[in-house]
C-alpha atoms as a PDB file:
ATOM      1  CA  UNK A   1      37.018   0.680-100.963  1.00  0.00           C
ATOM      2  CA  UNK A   2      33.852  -0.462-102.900  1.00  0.00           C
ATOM      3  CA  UNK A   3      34.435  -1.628-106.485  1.00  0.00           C
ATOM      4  CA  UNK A   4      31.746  -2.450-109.618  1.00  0.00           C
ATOM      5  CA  UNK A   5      32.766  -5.402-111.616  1.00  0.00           C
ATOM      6  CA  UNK A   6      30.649  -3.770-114.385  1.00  0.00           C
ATOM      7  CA  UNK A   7      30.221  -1.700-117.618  1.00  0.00           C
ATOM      8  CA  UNK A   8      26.988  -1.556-117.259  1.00  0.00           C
ATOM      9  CA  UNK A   9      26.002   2.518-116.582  1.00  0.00           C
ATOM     10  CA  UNK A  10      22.444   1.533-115.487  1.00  0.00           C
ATOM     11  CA  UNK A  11      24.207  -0.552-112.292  1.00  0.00           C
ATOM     12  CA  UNK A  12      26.860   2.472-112.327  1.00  0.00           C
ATOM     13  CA  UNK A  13      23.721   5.037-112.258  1.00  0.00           C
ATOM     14  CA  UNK A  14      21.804   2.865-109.374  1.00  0.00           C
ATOM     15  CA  UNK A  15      24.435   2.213-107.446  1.00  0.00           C
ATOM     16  CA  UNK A  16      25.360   6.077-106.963  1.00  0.00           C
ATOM     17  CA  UNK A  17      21.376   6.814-106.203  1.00  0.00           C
ATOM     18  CA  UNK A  18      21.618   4.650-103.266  1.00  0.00           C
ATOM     19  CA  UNK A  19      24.739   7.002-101.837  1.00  0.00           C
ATOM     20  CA  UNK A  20      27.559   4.667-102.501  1.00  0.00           C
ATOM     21  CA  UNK A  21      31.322   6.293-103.473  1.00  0.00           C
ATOM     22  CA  UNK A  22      32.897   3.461-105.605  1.00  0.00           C
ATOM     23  CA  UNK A  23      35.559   2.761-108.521  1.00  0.00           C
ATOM     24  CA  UNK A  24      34.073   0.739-111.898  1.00  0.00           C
ATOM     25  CA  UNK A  25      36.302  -1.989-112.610  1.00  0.00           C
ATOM     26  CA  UNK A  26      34.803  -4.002-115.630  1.00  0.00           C
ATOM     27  CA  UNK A  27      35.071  -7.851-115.458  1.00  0.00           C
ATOM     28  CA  UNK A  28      36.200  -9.752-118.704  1.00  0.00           C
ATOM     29  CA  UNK A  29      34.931 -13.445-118.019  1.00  0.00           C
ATOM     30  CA  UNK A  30      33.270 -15.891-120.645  1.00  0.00           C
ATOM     31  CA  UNK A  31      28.842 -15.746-119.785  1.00  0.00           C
ATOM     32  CA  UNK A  32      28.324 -18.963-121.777  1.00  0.00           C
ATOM     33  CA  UNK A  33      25.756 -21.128-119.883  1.00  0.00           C
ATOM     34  CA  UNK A  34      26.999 -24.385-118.712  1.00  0.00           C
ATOM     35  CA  UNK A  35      24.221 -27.387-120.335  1.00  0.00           C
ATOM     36  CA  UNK A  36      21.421 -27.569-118.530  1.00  0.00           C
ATOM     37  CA  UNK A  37      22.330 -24.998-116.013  1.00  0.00           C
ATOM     38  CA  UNK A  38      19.537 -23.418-113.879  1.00  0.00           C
ATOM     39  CA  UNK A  39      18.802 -19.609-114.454  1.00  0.00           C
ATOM     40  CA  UNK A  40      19.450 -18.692-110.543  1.00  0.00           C
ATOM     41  CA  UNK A  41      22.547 -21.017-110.572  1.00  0.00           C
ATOM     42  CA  UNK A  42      23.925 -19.404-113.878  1.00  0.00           C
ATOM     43  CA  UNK A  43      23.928 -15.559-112.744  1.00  0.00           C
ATOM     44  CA  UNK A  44      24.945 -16.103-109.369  1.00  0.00           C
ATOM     45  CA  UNK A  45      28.012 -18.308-110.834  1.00  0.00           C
ATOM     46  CA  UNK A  46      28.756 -15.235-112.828  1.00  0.00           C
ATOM     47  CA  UNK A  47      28.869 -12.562-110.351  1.00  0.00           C
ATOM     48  CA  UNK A  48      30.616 -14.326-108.327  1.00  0.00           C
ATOM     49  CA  UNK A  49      33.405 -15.336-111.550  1.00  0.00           C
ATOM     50  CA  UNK A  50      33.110 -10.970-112.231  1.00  0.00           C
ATOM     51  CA  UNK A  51      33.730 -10.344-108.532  1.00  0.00           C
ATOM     52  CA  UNK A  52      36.054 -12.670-107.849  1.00  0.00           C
ATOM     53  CA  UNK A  53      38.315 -11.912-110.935  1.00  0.00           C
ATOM     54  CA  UNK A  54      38.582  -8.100-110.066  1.00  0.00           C
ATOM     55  CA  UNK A  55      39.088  -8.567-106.990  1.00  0.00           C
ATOM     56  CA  UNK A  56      42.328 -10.332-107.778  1.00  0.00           C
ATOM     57  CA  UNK A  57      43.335  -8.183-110.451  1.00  0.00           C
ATOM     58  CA  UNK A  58      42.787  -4.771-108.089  1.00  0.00           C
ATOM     59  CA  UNK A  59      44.215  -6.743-105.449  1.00  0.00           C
ATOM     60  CA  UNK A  60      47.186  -7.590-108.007  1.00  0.00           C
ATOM     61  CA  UNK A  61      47.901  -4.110-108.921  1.00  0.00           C
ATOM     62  CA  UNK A  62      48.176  -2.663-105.372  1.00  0.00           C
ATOM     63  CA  UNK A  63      51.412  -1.730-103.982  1.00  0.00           C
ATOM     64  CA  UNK A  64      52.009  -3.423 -99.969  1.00  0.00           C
ATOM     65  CA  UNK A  65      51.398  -0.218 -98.258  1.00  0.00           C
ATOM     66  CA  UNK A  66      48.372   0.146-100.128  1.00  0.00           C
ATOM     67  CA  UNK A  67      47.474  -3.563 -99.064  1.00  0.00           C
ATOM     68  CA  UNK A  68      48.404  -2.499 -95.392  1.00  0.00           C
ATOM     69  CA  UNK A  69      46.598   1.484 -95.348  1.00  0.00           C
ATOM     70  CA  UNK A  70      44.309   1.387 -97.905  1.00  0.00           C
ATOM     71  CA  UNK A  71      41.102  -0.371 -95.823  1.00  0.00           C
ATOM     72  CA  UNK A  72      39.063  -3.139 -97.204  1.00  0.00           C
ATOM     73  CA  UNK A  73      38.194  -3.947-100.313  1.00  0.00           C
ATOM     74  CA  UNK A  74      35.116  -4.569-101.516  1.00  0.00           C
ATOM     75  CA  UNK A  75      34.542  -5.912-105.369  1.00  0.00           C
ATOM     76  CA  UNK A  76      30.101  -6.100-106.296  1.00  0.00           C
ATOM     77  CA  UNK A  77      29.385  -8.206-108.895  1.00  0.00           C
ATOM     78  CA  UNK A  78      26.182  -8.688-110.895  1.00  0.00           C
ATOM     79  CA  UNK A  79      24.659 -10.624-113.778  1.00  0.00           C
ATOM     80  CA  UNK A  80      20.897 -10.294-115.024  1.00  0.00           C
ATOM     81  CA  UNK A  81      18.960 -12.810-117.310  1.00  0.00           C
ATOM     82  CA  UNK A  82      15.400 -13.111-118.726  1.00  0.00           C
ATOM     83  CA  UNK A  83      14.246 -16.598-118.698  1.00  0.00           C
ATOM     84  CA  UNK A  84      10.455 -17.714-120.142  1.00  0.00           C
ATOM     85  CA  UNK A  85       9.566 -21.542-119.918  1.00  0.00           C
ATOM     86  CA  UNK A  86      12.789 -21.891-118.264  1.00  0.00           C
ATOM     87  CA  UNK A  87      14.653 -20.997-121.467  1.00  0.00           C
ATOM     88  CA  UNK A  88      17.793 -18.135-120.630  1.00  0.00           C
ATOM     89  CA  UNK A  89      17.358 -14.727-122.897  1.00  0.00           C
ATOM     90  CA  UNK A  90      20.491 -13.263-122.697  1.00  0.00           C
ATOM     91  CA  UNK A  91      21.563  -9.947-125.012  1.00  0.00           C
ATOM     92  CA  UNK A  92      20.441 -10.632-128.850  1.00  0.00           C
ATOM     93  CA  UNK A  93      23.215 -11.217-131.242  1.00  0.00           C
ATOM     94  CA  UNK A  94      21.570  -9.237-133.855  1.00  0.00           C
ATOM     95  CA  UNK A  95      18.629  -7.265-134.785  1.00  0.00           C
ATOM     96  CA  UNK A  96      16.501 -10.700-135.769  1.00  0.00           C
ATOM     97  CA  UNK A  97      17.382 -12.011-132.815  1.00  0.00           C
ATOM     98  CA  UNK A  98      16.128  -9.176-130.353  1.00  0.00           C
ATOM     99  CA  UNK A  99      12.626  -9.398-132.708  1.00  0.00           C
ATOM    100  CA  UNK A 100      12.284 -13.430-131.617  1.00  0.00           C
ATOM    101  CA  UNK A 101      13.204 -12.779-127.884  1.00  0.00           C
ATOM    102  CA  UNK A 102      10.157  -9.928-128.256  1.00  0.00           C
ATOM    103  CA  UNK A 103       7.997 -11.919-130.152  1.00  0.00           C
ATOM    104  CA  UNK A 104       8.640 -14.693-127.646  1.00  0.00           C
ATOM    105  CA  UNK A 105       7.931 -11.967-124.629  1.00  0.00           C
ATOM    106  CA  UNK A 106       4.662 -10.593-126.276  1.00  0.00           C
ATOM    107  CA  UNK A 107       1.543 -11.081-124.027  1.00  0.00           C
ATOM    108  CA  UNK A 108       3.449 -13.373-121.488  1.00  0.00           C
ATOM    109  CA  UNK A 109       4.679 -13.307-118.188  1.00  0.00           C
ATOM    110  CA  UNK A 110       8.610 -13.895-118.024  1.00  0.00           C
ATOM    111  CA  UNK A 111      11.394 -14.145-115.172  1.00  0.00           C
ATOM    112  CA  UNK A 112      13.851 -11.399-114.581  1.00  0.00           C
ATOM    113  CA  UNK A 113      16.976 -12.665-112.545  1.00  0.00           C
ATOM    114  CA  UNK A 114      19.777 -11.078-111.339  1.00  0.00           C
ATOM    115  CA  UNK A 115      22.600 -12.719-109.483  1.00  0.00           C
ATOM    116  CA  UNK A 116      24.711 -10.840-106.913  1.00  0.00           C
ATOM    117  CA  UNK A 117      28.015 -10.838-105.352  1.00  0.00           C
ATOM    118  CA  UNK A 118      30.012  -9.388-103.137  1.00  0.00           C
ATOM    119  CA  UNK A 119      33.603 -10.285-102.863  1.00  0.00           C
ATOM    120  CA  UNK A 120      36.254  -9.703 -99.956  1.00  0.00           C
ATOM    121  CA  UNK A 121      39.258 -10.697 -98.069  1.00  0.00           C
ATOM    122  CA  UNK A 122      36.999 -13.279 -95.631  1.00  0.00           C
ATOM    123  CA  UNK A 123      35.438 -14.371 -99.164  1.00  0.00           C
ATOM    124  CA  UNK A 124      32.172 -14.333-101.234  1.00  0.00           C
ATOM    125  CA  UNK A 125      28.048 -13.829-100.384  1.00  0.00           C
ATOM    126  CA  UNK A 126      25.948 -14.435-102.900  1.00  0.00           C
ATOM    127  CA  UNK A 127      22.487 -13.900-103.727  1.00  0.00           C
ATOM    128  CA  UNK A 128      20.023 -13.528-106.379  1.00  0.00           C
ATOM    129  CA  UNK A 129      16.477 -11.779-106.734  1.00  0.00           C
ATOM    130  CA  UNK A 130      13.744 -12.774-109.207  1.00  0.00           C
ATOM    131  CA  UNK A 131      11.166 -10.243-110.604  1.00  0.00           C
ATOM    132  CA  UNK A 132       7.947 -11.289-112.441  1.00  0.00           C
ATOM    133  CA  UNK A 133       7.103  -8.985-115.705  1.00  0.00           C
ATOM    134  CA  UNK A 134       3.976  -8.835-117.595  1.00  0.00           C
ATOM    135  CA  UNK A 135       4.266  -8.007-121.760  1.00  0.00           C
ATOM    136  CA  UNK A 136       1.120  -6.552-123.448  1.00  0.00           C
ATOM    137  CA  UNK A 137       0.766  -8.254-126.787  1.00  0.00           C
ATOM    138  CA  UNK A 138       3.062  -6.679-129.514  1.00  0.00           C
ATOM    139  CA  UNK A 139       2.550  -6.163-133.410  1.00  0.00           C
ATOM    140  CA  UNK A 140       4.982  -7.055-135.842  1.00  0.00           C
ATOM    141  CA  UNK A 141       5.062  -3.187-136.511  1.00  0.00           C
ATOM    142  CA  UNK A 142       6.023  -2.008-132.476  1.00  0.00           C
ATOM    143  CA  UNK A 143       8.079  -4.771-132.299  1.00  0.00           C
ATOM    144  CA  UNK A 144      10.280  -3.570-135.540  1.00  0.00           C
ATOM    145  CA  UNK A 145      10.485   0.073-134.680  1.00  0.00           C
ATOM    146  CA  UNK A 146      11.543  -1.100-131.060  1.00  0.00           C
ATOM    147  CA  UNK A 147      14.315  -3.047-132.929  1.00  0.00           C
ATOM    148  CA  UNK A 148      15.490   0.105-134.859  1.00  0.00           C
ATOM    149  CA  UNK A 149      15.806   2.300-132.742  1.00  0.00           C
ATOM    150  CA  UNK A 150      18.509   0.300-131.378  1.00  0.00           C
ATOM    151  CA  UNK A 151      17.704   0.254-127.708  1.00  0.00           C
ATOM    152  CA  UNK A 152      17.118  -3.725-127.263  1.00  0.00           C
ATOM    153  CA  UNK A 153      20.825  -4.354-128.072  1.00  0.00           C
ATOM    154  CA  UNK A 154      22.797  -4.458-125.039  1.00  0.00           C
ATOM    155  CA  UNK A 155      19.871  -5.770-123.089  1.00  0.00           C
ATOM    156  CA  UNK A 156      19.167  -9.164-121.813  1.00  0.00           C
ATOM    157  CA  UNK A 157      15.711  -9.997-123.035  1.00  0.00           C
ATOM    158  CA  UNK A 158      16.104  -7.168-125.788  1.00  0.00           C
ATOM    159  CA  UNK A 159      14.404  -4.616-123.421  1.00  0.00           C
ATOM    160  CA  UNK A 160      15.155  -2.007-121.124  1.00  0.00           C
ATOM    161  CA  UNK A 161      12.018  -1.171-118.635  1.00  0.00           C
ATOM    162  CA  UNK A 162      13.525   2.244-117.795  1.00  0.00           C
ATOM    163  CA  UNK A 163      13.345   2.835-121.597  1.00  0.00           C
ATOM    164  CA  UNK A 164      10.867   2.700-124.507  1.00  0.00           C
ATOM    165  CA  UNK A 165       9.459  -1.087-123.685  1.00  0.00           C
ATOM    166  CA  UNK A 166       8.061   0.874-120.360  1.00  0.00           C
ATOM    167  CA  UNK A 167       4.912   1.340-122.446  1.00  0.00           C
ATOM    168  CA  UNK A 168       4.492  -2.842-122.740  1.00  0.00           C
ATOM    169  CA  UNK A 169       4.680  -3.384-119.386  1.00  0.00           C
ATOM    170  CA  UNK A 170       1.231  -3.099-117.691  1.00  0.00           C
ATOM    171  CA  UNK A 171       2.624  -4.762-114.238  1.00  0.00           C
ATOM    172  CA  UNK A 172       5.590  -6.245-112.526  1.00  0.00           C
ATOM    173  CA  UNK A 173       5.642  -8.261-108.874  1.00  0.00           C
ATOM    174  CA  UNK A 174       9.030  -7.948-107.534  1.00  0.00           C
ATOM    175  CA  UNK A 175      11.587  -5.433-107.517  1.00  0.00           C
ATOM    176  CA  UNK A 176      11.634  -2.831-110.528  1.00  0.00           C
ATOM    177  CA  UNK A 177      15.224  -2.255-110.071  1.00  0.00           C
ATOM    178  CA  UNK A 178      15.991  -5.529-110.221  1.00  0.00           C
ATOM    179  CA  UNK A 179      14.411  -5.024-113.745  1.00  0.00           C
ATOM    180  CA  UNK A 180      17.028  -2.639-114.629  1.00  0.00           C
ATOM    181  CA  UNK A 181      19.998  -5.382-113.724  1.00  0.00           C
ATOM    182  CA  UNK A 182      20.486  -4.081-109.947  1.00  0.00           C
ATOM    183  CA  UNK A 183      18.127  -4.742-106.921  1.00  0.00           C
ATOM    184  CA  UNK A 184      19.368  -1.973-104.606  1.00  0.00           C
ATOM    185  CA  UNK A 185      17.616  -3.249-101.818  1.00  0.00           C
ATOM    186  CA  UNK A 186      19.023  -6.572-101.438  1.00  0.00           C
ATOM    187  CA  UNK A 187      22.609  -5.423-102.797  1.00  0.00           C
ATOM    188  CA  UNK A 188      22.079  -2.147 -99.784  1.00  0.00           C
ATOM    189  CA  UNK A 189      21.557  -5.555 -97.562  1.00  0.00           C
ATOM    190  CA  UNK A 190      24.478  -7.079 -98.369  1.00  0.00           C
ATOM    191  CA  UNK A 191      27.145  -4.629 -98.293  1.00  0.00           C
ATOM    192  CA  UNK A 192      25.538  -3.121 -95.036  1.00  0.00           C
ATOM    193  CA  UNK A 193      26.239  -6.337 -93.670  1.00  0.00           C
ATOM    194  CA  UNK A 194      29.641  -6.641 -94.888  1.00  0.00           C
ATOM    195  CA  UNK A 195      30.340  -3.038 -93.459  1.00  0.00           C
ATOM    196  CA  UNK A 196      28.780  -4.266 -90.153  1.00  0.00           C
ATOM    197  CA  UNK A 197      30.885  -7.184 -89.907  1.00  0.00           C
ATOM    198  CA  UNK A 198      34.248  -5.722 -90.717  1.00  0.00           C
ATOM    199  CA  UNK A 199      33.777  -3.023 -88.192  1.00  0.00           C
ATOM    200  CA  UNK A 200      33.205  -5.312 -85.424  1.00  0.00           C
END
């Protein structure tokens, strides 16, 4: 039994491409930073917190015969930043603050990182992949109709490549997936492995 410790429908979306049959099982865990915490360090410490915490509670609500016939469980967990200089740009707060993250992206290169986990009975792996994205330069004017139409808002970095920002984004060196807050190949990797090992 494979479960997503996410709300996220882009990971729900990717991770049903790829073939996989699973239950979504959102994780409710603070995402504050620690001080000084490095990017990698900070998403790969929260997908393992979101896999590890749904884990229990599916675990929790299981009956014994379930424990005993129902297989192996599973719990994926993810967590995807946008750093630049080293700084972490999670989801904005509000519409001025998904403007600064842009106006801060426009004509640079930034970081995209997402941290994976995957969570069972012998314990957790973790992993994390790190995509390089290029921003054309932005107006004022793009950057406030991106803004409005509301699709920066649940995104870290205030952008979604799959969406509207696609047209800023002249190249990326890395995984495009990863991009979109799940890097199917490396999560594939994982769980293949996992699969391997318990049927052995």
């Amino acid at each position: 039994m494979l479960v997503l410790a996410s709300a996220s429908p882009r990971r729900r979306e990717l991770l049903a491409q790829v073939g996989y049959e699973f239950e979504v099982h959102p994780a409710n865990i603070p995402e504050d930073p620690l001080p000084g915490e490095d990017p990698i360090v900070y998403v790969t410490r929260l997908a393992r917190e979101k896999a590890e915490a749904v884990y229990r509670e599916v675990w929790a609500a299981k009956t014994e015969k379930e424990r005993v016939d129902g297989g192996r469980l599973a719990v994926l967990g993810a967590d995807t930043t946008v750093t630049l200089d080293n700084r972490l740009l999670g989801k904005p707060e509000d519409a001025a603050d998904a403007a600064r993250m842009l106006r801060l992206l426009s004509g640079r290169s930034h970081r995209v990182i997402t941290g994976v986990a995957v969570v069972t009975a012998e314990g957790a792996e973790v992993a994390a992949e790190v995509t390089a994205v290029r921003f054309l330069n932005l107006s004022d004017e793009e950057i406030a109709a991106y803004v409005a139409s509301g699709e920066p808002m649940d995104k870290a970095g205030a952008y979604g490549i799959q969406g509207r920002a696609a047209r800023w984004i002249p190249r990326i060196e890395g995984c495009y997936f990863n991009v979109m807050g799940l890097p199917l190949a490396l999560v594939c990797t994982m769980l293949e492995a996992r699969e391997a090992a318990s049927s052995s």
